[in-house]
N, C-alpha and C. Protein backbone atom coordinates (compact mmCIF):
# COMPACT_ATOMS: atom_id res chain seq x y z
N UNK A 1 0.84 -1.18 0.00
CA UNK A 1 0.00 0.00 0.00
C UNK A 1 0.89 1.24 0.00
N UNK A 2 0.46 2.46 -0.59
CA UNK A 2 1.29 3.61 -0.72
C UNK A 2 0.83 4.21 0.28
N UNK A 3 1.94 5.23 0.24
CA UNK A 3 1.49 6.14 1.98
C UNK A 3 0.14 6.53 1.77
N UNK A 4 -0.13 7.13 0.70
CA UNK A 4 -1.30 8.20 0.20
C UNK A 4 -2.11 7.56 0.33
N UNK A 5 -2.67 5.63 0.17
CA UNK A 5 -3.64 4.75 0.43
C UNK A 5 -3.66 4.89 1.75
N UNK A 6 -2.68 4.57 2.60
CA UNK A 6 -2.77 4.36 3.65
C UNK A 6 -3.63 5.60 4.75
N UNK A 7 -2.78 6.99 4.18
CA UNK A 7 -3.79 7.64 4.89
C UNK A 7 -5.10 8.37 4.20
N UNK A 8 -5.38 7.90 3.41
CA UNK A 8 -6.45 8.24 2.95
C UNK A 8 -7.58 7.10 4.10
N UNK A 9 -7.77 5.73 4.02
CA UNK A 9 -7.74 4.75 4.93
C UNK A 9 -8.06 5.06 6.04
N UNK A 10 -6.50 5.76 6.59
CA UNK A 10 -7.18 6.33 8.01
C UNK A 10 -7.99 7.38 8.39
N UNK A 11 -8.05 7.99 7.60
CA UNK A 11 -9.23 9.48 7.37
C UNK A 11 -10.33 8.69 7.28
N UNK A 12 -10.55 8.05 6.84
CA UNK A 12 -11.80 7.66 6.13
C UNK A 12 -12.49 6.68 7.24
N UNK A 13 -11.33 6.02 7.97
CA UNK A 13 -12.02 5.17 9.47
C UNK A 13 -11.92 5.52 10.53
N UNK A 14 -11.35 7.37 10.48
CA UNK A 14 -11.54 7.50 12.04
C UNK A 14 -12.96 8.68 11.94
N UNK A 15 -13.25 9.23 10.59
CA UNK A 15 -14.44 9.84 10.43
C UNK A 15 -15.25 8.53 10.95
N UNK A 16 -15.52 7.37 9.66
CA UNK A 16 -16.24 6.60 10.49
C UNK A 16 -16.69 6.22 11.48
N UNK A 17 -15.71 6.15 12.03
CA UNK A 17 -15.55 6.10 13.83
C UNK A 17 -16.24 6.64 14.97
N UNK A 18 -15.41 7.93 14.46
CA UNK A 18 -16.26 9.03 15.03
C UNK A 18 -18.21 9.23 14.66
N UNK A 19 -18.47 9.28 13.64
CA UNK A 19 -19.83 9.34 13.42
C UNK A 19 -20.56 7.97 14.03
N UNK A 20 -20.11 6.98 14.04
CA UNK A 20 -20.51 5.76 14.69
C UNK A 20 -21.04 5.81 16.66
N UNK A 21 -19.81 6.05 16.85
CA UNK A 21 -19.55 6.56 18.72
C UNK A 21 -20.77 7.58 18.54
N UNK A 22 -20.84 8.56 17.76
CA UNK A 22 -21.66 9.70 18.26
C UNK A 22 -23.16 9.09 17.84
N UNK A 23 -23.83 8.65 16.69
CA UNK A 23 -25.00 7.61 16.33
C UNK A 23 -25.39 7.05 17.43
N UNK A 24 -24.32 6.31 18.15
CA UNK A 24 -24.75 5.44 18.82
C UNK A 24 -24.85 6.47 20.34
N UNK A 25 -24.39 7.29 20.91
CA UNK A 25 -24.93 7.88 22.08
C UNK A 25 -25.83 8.93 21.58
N UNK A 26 -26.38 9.18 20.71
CA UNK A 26 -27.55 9.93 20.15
C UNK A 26 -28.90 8.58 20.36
N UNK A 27 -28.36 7.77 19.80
CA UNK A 27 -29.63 6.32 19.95
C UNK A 27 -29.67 6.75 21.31
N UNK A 28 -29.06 6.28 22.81
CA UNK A 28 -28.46 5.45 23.45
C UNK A 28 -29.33 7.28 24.49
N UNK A 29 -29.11 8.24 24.15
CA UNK A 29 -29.89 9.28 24.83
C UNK A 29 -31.21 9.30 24.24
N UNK A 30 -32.16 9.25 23.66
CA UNK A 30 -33.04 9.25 22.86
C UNK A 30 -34.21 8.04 23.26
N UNK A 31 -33.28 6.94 23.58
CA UNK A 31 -34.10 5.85 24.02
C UNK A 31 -34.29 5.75 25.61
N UNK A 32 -33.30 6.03 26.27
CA UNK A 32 -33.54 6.57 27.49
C UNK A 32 -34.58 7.70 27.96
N UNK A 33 -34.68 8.57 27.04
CA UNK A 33 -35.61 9.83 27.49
C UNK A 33 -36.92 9.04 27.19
N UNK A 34 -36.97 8.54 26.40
CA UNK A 34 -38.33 7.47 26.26
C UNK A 34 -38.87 7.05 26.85
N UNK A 35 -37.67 5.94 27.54
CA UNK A 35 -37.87 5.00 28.33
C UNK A 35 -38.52 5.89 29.97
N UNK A 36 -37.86 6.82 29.90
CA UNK A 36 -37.81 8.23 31.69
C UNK A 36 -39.36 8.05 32.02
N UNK A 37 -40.37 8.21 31.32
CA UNK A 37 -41.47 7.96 32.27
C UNK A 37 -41.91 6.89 32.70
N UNK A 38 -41.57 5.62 31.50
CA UNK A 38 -41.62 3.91 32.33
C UNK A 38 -40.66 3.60 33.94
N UNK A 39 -39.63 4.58 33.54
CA UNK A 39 -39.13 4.29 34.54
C UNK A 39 -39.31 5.38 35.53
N UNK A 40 -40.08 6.43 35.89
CA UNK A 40 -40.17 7.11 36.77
C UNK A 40 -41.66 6.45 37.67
N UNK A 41 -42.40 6.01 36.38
CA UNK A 41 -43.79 5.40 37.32
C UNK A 41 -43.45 4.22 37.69
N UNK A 42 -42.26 2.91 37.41
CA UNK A 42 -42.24 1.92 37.94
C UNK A 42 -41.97 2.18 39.10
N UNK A 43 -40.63 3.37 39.35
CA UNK A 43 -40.08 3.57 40.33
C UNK A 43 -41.16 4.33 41.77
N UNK A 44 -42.32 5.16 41.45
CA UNK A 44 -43.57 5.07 42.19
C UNK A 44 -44.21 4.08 42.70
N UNK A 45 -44.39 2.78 41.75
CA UNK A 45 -45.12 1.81 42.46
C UNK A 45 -44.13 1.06 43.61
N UNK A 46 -42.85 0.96 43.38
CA UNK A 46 -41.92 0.05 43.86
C UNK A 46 -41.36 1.15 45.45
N UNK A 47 -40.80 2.51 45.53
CA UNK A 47 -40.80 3.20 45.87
C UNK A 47 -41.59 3.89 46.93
N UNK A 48 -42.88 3.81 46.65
CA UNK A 48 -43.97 4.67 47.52
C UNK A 48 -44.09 6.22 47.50
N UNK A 49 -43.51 6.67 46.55
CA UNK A 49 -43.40 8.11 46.07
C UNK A 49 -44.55 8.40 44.95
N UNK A 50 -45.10 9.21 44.93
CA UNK A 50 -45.84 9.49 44.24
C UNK A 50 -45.48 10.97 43.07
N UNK A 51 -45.79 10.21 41.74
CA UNK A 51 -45.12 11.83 40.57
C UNK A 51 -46.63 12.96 40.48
């Protein structure tokens, strides 16, 4: 491989990378905020607190 492959290569998989890591804590917050009122009323019944 020539240098110029090579870092072309690495440009190209640490963008990847990066957009991947960030996808995935965009999912990973998104499904949680979802999830926040299943889990605020389970935590009422189990708890004894009332929302």
């Amino acid at each position: 491989m020539t240098l110029l492959i090579r870092y072309l290569l690495r440009e190209h998989l640490r963008i990847f990378g990066l957009c991947l890591v960030g996808l995935t804590t965009i999912y990973l917050i998104v499904d949680f905020v979802e999830s926040l009122s299943a889990i605020r009323r389970n935590c009422a019944m189990f708890c004894g607190t009332s929302s």
